[in-house]
PDB file of N, CA and C in Angstrom:
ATOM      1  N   UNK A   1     -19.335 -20.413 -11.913  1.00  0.00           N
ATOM      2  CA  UNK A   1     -18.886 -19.369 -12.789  1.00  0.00           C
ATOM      3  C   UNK A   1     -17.997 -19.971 -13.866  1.00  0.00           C
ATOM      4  N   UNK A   2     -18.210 -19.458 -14.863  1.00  0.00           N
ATOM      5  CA  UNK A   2     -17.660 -19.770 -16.420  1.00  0.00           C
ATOM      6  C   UNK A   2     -15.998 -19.760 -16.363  1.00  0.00           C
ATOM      7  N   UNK A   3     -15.071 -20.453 -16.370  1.00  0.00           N
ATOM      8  CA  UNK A   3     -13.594 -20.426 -15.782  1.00  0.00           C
ATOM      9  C   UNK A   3     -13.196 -19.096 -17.603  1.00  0.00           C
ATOM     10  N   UNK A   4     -13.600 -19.118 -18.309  1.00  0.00           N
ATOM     11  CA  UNK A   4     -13.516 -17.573 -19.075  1.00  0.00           C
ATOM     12  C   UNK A   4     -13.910 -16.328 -18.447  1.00  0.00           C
ATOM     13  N   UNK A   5     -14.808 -16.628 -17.705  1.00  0.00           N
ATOM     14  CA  UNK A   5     -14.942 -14.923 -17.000  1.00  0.00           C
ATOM     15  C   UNK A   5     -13.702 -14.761 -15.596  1.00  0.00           C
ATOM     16  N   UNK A   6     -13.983 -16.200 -15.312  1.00  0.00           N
ATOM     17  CA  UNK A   6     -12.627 -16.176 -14.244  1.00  0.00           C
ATOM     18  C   UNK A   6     -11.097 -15.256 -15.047  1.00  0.00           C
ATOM     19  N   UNK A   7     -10.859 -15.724 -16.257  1.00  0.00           N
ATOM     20  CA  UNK A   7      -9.539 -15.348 -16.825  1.00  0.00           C
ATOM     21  C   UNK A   7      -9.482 -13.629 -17.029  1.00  0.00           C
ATOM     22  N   UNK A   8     -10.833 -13.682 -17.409  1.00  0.00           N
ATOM     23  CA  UNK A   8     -10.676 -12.125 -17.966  1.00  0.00           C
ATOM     24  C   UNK A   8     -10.985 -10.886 -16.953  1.00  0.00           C
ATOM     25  N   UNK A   9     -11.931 -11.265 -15.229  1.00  0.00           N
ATOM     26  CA  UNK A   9     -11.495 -10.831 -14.472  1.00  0.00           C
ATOM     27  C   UNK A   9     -10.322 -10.585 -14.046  1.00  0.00           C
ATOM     28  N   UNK A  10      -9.382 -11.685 -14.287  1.00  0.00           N
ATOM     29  CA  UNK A  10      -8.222 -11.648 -13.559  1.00  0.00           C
ATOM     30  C   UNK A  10      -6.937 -10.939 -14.198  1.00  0.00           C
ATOM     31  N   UNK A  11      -7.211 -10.799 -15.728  1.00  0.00           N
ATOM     32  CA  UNK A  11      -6.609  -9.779 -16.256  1.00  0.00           C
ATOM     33  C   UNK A  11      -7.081  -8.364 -15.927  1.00  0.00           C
ATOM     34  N   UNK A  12      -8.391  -8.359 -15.826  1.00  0.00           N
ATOM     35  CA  UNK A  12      -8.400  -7.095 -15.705  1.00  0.00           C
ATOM     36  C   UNK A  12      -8.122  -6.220 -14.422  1.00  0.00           C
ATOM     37  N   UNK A  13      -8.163  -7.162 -13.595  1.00  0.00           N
ATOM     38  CA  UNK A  13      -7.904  -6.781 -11.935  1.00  0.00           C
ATOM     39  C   UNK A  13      -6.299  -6.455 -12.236  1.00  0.00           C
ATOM     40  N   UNK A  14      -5.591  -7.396 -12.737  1.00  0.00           N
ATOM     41  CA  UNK A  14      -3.816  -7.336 -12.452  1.00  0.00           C
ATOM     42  C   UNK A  14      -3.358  -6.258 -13.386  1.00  0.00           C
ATOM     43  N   UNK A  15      -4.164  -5.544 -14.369  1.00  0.00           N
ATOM     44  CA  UNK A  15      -4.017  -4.454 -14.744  1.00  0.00           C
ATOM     45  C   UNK A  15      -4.287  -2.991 -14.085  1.00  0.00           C
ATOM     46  N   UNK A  16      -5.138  -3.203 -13.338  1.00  0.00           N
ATOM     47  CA  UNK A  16      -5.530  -2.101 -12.145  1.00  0.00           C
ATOM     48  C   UNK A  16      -5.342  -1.988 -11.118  1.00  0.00           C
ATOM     49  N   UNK A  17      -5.154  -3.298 -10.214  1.00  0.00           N
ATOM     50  CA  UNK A  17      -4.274  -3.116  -9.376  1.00  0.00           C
ATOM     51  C   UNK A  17      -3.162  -3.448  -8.842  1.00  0.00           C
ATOM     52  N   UNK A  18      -2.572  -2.770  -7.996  1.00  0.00           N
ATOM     53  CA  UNK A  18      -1.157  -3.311  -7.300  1.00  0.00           C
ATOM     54  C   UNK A  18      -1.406  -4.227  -6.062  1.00  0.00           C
ATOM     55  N   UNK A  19      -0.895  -5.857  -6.240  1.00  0.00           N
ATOM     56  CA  UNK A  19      -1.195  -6.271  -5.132  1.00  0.00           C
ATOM     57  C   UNK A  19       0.265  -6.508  -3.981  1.00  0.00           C
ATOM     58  N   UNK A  20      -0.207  -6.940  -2.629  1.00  0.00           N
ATOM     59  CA  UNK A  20      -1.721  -7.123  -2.145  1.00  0.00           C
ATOM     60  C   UNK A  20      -2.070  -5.446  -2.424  1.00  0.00           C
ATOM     61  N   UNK A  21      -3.613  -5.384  -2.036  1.00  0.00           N
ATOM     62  CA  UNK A  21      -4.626  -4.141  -2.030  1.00  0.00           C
ATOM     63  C   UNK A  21      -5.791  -4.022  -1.524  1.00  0.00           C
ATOM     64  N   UNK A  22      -6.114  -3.044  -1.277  1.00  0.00           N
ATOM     65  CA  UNK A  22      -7.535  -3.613  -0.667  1.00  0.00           C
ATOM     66  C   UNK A  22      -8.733  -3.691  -1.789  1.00  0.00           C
ATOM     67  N   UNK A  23      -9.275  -4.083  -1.698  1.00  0.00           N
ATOM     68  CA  UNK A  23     -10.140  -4.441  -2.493  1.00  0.00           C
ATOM     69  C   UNK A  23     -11.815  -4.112  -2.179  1.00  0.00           C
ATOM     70  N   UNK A  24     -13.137  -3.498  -2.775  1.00  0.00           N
ATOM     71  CA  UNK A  24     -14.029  -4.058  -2.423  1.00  0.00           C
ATOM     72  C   UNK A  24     -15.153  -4.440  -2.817  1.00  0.00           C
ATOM     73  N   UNK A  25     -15.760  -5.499  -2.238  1.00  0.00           N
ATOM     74  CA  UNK A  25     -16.803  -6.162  -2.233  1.00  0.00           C
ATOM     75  C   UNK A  25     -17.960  -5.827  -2.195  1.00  0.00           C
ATOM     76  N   UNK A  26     -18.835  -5.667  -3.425  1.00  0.00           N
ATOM     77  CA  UNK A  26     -20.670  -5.094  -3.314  1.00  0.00           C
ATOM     78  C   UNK A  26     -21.566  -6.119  -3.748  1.00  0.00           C
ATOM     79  N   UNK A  27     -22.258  -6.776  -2.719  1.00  0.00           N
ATOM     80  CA  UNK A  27     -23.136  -7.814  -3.166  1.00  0.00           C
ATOM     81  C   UNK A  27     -24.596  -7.589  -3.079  1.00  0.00           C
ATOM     82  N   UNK A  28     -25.599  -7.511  -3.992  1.00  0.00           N
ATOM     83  CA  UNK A  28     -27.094  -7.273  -3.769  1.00  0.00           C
ATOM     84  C   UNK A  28     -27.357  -8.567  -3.021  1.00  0.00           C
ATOM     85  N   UNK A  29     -28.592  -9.076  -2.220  1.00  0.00           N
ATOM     86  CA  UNK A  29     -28.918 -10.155  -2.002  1.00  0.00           C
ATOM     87  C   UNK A  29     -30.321 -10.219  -1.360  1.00  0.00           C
ATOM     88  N   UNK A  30     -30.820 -11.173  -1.568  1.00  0.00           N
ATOM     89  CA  UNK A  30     -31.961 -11.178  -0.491  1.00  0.00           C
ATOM     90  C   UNK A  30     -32.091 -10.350   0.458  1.00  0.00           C
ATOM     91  N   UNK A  31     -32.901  -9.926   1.029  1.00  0.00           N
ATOM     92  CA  UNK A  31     -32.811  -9.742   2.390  1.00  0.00           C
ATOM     93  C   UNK A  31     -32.755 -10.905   3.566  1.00  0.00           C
ATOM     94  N   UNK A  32     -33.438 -11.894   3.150  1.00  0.00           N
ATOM     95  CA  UNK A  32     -33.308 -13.257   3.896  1.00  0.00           C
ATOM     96  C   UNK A  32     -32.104 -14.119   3.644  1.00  0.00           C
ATOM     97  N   UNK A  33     -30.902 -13.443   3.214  1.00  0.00           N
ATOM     98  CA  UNK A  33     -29.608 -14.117   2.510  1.00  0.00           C
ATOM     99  C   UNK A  33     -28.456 -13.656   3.167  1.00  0.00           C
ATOM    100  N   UNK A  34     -29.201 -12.152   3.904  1.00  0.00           N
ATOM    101  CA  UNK A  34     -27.738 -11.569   4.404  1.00  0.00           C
ATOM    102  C   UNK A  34     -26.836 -12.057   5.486  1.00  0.00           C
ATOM    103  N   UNK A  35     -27.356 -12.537   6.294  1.00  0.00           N
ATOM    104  CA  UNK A  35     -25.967 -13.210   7.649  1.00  0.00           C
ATOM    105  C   UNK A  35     -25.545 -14.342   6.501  1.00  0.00           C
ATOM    106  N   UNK A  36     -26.158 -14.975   5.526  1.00  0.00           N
ATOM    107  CA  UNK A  36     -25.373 -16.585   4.617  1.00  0.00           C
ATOM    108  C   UNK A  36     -24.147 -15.569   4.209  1.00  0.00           C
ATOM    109  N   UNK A  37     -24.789 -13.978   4.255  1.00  0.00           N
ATOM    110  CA  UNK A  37     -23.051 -13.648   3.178  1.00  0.00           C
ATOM    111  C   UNK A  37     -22.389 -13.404   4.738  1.00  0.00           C
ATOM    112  N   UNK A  38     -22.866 -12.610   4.975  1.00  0.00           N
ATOM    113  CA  UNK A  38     -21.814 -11.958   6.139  1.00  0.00           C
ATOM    114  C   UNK A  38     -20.831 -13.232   7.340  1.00  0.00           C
ATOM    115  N   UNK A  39     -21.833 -14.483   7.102  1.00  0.00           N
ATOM    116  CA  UNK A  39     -21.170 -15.476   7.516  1.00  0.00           C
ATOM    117  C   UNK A  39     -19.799 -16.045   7.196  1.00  0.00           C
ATOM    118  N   UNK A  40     -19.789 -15.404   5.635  1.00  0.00           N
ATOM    119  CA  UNK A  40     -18.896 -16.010   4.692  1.00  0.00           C
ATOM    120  C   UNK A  40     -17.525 -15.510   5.376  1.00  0.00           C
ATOM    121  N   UNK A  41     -17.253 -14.369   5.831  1.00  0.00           N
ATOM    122  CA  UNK A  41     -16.411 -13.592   6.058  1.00  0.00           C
ATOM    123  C   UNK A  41     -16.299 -12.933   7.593  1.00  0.00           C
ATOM    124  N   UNK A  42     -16.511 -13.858   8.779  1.00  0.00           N
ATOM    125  CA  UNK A  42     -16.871 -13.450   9.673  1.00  0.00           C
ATOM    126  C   UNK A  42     -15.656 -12.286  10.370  1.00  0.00           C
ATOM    127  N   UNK A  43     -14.487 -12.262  10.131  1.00  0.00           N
ATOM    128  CA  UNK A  43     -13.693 -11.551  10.545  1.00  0.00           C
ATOM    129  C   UNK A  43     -13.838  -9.964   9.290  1.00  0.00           C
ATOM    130  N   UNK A  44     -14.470  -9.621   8.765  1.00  0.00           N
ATOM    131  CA  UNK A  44     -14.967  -8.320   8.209  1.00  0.00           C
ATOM    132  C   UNK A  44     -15.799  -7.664   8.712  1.00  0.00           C
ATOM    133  N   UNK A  45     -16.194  -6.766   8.900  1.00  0.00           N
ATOM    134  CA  UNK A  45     -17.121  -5.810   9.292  1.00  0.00           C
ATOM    135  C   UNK A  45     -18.023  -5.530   7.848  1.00  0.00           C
ATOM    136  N   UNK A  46     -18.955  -5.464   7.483  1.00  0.00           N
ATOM    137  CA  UNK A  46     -20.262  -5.382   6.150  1.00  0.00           C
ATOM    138  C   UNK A  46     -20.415  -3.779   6.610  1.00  0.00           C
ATOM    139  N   UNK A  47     -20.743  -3.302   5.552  1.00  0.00           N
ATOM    140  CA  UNK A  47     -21.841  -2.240   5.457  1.00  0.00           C
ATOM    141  C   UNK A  47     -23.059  -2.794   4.953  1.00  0.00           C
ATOM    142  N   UNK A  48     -24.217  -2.419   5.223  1.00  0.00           N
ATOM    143  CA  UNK A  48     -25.699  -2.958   4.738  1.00  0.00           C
ATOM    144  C   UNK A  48     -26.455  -1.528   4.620  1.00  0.00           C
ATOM    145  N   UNK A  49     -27.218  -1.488   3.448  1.00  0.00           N
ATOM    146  CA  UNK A  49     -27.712  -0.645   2.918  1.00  0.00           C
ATOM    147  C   UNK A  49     -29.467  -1.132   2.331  1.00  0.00           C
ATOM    148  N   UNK A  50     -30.410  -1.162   2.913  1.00  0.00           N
ATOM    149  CA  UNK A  50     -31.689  -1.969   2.356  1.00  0.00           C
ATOM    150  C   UNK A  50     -32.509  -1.159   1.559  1.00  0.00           C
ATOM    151  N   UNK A  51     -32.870  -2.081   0.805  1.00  0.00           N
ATOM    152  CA  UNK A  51     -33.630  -1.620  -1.026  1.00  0.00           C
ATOM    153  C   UNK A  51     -34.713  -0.306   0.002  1.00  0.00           C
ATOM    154  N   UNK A  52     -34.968   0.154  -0.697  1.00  0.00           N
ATOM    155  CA  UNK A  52     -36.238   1.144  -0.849  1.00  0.00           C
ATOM    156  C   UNK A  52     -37.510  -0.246  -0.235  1.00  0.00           C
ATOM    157  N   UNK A  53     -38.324  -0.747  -0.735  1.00  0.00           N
ATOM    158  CA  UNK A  53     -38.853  -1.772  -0.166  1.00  0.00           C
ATOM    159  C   UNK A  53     -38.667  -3.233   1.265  1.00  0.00           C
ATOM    160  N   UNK A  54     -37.256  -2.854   1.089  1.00  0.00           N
ATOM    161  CA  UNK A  54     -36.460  -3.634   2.354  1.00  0.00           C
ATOM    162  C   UNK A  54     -36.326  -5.002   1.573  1.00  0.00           C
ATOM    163  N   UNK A  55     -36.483  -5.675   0.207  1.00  0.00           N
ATOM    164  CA  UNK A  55     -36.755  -7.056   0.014  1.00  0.00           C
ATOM    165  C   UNK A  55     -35.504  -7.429  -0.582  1.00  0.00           C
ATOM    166  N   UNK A  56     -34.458  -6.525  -0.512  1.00  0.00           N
ATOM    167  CA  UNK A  56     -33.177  -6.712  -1.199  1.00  0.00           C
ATOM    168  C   UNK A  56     -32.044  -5.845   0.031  1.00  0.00           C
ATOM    169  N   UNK A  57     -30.832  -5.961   0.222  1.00  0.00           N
ATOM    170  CA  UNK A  57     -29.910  -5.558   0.864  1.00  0.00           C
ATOM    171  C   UNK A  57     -28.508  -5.472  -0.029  1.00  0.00           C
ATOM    172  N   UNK A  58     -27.875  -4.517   0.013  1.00  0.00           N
ATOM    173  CA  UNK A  58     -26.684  -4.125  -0.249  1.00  0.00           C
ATOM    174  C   UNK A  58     -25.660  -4.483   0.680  1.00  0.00           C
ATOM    175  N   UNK A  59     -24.656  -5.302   0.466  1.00  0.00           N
ATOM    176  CA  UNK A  59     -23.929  -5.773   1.336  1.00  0.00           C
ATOM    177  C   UNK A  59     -22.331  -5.482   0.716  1.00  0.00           C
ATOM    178  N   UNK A  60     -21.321  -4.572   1.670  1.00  0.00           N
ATOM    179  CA  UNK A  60     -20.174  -4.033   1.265  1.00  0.00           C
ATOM    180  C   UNK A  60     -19.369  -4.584   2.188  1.00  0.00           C
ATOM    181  N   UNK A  61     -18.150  -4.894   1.512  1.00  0.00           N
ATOM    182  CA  UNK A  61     -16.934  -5.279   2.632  1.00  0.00           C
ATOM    183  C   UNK A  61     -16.097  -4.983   1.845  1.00  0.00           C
ATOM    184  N   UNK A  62     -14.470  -4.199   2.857  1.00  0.00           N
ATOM    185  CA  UNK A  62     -13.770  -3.942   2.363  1.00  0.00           C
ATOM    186  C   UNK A  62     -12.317  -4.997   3.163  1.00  0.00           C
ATOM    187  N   UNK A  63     -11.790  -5.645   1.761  1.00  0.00           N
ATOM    188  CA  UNK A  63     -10.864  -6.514   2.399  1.00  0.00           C
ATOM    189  C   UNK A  63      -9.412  -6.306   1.730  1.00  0.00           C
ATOM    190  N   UNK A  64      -8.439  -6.824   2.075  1.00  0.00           N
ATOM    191  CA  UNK A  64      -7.051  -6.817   1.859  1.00  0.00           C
ATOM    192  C   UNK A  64      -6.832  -7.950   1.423  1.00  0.00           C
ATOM    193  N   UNK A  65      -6.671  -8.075  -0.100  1.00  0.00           N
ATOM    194  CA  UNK A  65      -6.569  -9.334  -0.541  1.00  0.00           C
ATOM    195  C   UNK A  65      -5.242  -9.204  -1.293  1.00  0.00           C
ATOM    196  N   UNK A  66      -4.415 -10.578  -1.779  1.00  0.00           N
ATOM    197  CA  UNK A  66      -2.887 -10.680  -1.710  1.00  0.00           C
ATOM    198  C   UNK A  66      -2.849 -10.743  -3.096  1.00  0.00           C
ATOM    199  N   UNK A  67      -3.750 -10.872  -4.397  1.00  0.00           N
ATOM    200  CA  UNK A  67      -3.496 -11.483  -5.757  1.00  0.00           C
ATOM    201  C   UNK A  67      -5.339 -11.660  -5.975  1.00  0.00           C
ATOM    202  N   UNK A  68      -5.279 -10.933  -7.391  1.00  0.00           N
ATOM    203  CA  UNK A  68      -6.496 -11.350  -8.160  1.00  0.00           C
ATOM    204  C   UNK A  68      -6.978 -12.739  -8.329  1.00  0.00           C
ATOM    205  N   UNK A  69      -6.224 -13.410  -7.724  1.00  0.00           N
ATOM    206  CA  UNK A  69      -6.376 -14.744  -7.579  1.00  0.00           C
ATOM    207  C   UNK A  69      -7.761 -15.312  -6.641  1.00  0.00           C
ATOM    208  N   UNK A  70      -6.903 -14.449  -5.335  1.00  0.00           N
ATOM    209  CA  UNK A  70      -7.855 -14.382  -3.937  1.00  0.00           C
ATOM    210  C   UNK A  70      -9.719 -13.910  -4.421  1.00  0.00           C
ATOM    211  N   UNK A  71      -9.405 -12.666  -5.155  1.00  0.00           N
ATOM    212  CA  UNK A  71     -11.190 -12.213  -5.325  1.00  0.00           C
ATOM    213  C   UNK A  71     -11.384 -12.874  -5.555  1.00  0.00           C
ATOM    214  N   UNK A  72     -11.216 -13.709  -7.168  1.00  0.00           N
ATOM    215  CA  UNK A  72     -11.973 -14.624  -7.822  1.00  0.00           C
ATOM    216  C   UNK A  72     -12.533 -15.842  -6.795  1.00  0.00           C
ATOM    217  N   UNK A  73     -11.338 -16.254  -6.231  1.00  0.00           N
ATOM    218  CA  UNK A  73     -11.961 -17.324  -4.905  1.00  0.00           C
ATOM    219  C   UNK A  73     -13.346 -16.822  -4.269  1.00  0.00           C
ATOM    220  N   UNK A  74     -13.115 -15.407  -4.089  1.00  0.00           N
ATOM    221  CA  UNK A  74     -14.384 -15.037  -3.115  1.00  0.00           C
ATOM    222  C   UNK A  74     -15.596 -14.965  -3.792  1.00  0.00           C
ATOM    223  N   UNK A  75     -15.465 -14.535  -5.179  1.00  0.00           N
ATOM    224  CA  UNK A  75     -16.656 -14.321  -6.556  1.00  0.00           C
ATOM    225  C   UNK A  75     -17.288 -15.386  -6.223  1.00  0.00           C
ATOM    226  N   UNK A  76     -16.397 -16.451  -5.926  1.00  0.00           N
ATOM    227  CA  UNK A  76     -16.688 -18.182  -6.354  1.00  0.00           C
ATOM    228  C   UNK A  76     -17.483 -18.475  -5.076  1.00  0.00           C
ATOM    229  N   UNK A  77     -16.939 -18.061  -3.633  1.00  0.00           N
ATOM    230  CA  UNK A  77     -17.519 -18.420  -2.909  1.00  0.00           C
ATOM    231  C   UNK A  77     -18.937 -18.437  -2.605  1.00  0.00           C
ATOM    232  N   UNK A  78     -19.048 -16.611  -2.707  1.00  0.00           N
ATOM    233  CA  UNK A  78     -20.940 -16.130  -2.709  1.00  0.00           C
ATOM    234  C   UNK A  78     -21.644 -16.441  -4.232  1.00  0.00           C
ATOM    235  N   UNK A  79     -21.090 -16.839  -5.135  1.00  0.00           N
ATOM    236  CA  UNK A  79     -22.017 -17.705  -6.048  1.00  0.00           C
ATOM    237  C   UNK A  79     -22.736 -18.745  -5.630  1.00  0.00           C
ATOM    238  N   UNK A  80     -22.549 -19.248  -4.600  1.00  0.00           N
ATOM    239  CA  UNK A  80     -23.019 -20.302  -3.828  1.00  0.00           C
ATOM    240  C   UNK A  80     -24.436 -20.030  -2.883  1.00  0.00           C
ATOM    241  N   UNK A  81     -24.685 -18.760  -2.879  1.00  0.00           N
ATOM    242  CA  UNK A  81     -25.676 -18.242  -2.773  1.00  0.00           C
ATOM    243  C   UNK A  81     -27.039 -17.945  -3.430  1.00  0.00           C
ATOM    244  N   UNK A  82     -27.949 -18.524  -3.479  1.00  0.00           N
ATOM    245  CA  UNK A  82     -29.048 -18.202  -4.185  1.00  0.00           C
ATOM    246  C   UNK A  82     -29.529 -16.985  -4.471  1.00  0.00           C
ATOM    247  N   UNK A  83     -29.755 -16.216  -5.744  1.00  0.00           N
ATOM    248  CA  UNK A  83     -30.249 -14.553  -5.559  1.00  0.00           C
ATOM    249  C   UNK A  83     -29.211 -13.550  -5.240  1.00  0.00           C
ATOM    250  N   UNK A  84     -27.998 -14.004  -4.913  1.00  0.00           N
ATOM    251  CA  UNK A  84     -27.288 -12.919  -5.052  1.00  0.00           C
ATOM    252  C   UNK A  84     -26.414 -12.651  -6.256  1.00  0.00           C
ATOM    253  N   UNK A  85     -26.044 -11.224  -6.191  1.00  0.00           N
ATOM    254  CA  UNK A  85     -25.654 -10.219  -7.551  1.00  0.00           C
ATOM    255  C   UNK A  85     -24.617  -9.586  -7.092  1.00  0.00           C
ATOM    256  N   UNK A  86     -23.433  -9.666  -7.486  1.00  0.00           N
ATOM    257  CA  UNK A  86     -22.167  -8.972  -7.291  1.00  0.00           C
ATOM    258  C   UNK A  86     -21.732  -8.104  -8.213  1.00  0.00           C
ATOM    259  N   UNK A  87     -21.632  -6.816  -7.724  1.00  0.00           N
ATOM    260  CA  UNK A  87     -21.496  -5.982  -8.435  1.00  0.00           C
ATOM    261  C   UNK A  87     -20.214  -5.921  -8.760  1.00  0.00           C
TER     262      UNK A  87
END
């Protein structure tokens, strides 16, 4: 990820919220991708939601993060993922 979209996320997060906060997480992905995310974060509980066709999954987690700092880490992390889309 472009360390400019990093900056301007991070303004825009520290304008909206008060941290820590909870925060959450919506990732499209494969369907053959989903435990690589849910792995990422094994102490969360996911919501999963599958495409109309099943070939895509909606993957939600809601976490308590300390500083807009922290998301961006996590943005960074599931970029590491092939095919997935964070909403």
């Amino acid at each position: 990820m472009e360390a400019n979209w990093a900056e301007s996320l991070r303004e825009k997060l520290d304008q909206h919220y008060t941290w820590p906060s909870l925060y959450i997480f919506k990732f499209i992905v494969p369907a053959e991708k989903v435990e690589a995310v849910k792995n990422l974060f094994p102490k969360h509980e996911s919501k999963e939601k599958n495409s109309k066709n099943g070939n895509y999954v909606s993957v939600t987690f809601q976490m308590m993060m300390p500083g807009s700092e922290a998301v961006i880490e996590v943005y960074n992390l599931v970029s590491g993922i092939d095919g997935i889309i964070a909403l």
